[in-house]
Protein backbone atom coordinates (compact mmCIF):
# COMPACT_ATOMS: atom_id res chain seq x y z
CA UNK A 1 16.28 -34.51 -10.06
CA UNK A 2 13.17 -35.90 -11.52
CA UNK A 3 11.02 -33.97 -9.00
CA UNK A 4 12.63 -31.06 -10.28
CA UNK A 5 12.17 -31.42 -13.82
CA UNK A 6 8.42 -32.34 -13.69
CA UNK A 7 7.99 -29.49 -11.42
CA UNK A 8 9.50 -27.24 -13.92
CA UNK A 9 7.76 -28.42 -16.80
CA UNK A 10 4.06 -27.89 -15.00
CA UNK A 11 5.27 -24.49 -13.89
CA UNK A 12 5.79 -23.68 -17.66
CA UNK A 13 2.42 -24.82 -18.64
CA UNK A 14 0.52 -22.83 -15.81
CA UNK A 15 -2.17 -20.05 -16.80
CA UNK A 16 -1.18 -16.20 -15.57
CA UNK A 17 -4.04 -16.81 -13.24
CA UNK A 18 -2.43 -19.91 -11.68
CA UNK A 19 0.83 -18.66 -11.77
CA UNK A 20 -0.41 -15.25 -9.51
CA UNK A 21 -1.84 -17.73 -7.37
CA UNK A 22 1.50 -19.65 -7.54
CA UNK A 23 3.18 -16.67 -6.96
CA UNK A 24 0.76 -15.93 -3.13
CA UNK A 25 0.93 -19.04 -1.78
CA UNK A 26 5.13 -18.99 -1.87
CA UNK A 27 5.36 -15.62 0.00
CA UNK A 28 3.03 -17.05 2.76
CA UNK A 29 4.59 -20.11 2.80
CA UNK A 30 7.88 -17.96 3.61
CA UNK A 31 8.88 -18.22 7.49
CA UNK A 32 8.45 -15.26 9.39
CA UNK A 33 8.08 -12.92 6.39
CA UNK A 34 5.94 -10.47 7.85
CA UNK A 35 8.97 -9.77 10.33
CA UNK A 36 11.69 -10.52 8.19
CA UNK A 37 13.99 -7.53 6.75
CA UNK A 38 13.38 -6.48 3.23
CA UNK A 39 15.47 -8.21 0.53
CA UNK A 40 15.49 -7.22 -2.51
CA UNK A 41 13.89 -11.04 -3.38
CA UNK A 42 10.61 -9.93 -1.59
CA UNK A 43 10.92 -6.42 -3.18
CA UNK A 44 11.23 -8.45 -6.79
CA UNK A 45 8.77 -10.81 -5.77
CA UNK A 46 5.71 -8.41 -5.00
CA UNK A 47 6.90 -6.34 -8.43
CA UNK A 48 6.54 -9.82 -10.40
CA UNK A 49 2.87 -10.41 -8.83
CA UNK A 50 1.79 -7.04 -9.83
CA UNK A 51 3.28 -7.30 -13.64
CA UNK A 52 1.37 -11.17 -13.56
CA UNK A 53 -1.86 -9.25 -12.38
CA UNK A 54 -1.61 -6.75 -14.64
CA UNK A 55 -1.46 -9.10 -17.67
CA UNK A 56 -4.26 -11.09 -15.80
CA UNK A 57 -6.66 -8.32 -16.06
CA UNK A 58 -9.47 -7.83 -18.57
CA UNK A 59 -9.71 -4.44 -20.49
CA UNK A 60 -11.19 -2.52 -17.25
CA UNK A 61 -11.40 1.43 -17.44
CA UNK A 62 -8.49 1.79 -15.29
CA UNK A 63 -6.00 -1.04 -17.26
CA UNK A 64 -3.90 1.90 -18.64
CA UNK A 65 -3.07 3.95 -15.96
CA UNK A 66 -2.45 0.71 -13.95
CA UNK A 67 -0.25 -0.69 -16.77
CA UNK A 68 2.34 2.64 -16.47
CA UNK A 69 2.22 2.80 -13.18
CA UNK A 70 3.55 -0.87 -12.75
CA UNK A 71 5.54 -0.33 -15.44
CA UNK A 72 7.35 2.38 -14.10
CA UNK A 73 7.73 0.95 -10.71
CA UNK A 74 9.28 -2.29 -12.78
CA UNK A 75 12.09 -0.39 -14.24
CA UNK A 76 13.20 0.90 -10.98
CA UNK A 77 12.90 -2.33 -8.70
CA UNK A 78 16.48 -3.29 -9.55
CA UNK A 79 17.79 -0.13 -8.99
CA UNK A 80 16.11 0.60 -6.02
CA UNK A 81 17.98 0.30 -2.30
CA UNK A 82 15.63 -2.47 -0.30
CA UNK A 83 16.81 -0.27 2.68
CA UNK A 84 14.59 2.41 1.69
CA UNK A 85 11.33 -0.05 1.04
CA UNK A 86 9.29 -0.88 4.55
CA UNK A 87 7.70 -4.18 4.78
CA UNK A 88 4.94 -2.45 4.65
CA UNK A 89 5.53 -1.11 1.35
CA UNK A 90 6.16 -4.37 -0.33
CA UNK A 91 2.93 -5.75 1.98
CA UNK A 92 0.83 -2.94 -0.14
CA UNK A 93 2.57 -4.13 -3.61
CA UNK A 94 1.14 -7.91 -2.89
CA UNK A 95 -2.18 -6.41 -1.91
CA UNK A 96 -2.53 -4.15 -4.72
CA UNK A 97 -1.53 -7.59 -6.76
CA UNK A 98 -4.07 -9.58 -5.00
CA UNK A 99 -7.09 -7.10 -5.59
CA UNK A 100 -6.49 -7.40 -9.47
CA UNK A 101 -7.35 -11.34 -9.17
CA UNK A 102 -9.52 -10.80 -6.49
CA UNK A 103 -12.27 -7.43 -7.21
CA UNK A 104 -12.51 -6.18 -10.71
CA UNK A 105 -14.82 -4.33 -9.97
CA UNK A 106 -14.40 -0.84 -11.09
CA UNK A 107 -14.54 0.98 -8.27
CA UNK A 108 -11.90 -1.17 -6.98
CA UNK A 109 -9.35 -1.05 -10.15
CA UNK A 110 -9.86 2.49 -9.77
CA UNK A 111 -8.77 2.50 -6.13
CA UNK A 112 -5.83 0.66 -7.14
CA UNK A 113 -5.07 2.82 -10.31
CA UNK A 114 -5.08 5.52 -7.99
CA UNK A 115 -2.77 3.97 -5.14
CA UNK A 116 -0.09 2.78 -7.70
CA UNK A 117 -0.20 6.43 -9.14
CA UNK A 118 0.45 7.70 -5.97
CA UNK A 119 3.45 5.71 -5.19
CA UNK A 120 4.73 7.11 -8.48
CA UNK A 121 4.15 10.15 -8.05
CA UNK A 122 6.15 10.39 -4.77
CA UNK A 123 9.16 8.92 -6.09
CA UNK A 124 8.81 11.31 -9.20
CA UNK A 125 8.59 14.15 -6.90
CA UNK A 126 11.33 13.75 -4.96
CA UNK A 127 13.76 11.74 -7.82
CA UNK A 128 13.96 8.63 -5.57
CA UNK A 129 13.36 5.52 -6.38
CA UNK A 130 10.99 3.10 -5.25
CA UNK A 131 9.73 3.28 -1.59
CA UNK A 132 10.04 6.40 0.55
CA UNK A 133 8.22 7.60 3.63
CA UNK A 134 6.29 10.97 5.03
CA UNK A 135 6.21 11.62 8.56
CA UNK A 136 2.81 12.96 9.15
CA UNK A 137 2.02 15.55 12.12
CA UNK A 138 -1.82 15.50 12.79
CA UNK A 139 -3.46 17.97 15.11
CA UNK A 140 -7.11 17.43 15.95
CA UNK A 141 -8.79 21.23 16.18
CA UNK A 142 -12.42 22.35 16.91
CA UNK A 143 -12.86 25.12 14.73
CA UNK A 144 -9.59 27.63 15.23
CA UNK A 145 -8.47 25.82 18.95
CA UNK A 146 -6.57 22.95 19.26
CA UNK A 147 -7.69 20.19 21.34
CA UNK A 148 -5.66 17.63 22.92
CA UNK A 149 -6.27 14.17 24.00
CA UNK A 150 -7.89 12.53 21.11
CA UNK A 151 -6.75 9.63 18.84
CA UNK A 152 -6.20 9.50 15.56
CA UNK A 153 -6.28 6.66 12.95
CA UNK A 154 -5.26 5.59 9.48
CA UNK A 155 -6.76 3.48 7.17
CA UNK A 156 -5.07 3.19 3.01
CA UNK A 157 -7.76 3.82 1.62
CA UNK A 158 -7.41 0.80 -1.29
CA UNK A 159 -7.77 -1.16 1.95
CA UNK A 160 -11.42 -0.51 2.68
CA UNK A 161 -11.51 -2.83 -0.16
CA UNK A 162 -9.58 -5.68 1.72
CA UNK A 163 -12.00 -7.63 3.99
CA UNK A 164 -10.65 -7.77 8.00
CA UNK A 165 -8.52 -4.13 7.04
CA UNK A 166 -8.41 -2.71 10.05
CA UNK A 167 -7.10 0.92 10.79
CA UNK A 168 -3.98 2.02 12.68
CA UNK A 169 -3.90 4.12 15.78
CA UNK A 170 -1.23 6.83 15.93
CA UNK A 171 1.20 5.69 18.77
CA UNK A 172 0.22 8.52 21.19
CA UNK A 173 -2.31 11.08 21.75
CA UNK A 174 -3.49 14.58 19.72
CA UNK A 175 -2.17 17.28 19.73
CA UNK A 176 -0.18 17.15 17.52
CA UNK A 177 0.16 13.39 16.79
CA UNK A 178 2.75 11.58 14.13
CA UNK A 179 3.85 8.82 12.29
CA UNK A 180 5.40 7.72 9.43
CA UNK A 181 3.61 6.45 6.93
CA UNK A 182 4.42 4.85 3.12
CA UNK A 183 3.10 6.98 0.16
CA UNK A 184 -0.45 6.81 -0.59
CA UNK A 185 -4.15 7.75 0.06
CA UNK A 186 -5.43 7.23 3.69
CA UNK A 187 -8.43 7.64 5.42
CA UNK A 188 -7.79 9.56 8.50
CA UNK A 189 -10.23 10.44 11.33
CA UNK A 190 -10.10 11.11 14.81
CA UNK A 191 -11.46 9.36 18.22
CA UNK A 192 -12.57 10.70 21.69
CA UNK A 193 -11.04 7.70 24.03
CA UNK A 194 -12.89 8.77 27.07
CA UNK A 195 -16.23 9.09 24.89
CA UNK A 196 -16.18 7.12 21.53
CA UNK A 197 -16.86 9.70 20.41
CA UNK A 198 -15.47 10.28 16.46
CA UNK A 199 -15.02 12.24 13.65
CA UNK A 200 -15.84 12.84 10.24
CA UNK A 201 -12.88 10.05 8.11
CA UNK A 202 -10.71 12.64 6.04
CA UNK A 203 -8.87 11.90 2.72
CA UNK A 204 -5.14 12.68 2.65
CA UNK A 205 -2.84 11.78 0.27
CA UNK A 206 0.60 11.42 1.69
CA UNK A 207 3.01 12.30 -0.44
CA UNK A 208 5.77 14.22 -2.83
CA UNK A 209 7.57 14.99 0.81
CA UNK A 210 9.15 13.54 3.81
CA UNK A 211 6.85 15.58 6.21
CA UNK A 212 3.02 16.87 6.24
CA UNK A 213 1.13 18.39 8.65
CA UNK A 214 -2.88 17.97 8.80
CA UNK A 215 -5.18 19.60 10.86
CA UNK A 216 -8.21 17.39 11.64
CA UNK A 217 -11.18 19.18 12.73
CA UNK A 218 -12.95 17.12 15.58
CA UNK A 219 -17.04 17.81 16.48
């Protein structure tokens, strides 16, 4: 009982900063959360580390549209079905959260404005709630023909900002290729396996539907 009480008490007296940090160290700390199902504790957990980032930050360029965005995605985390949130999802909420503390830097805040907008805007499009997903056909095309055989990757783009991000391969081969991917920006860009051969990174944002189709244009 003691224990608790004293651990209660420092809690109170913690610093935003500190209490972010708190906040991190829990989740990984968590066993087996990467593979666990979503609850709608982890889905109220990554929503509290963005709204403790967001009062964190210091009067950047892009604090405003970062403050609605979170805002908006705040009022709908308790009405929101954690069926229809990916781990994934939630994993981009704590990232987002963590790049607040982490890179101010402008560039990066604006990255992050952007991402968070995107996220709303999907939901707004489609009157869901939080979470959501587009299944994304890709086919890889030199000039007007279509060429098979070639693979294509993903990258969210906020994560070129997140050292050790590494891109996604579609799970098979152009063309066409899909997957289904949360609502955001992403870099996507194409790969000759036979040659290494690769192509020029496109930005897509993927969103405001449940299915997009891309053509990629390959050298």
């Amino acid at each position: 009982m003691t224990r608790r009480r004293t651990a209660g008490v420092s809690f109170a007296h913690l610093t935003v900063e500190k209490r972010f940090a708190l906040a991190i160290a829990l989740v990984l700390a968590l066993p087996d959360f990467a593979s666990a199902q979503v609850r709608r504790e982890d889905l109220n957990l990554a929503v509290g580390q963005l709204r403790l980032a967001v009062r964190a930050l210091p009067p950047v360029a892009a604090l405003p549209r970062i403050q609605t965005a979170v805002a908006w995605l705040s009022d709908r985390a308790a009405t929101t079905n954690p069926a229809d949130v990916s781990k994934e999802y939630v994993r981009s909420l704590q990232q987002l959260a963590e790049l607040m503390t982490s890179d101010r830097r402008s560039g990066v805040m604006d990255d992050v404005a952007e991402e968070l907008e995107a996220k709303v805007e999907h939901c707004r499009r489609l009157g869901i709630d939080m979470g959501g997903s587009v299944l994304l056909d890709v086919n890889t095309r030199r000039g007007p023909q279509t060429v098979g055989n070639w693979q294509v990757l993903y990258l969210l783009k906020v994560y070129e900002h997140v050292k050790g991000a590494a891109p996604t391969v579609f799970p098979s081969l152009s063309s066409p290729t899909q997957v289904a991917l949360e609502p955001g920006r992403y870099w996507l860009w194409a790969r000759d396996p036979s040659t290494g051969l690769t192509s020029e990174r496109a930005l897509v944002r993927v969103l405001g539907r449940t299915q997009l189709q891309v053509d990629l244009p390959i050298p």
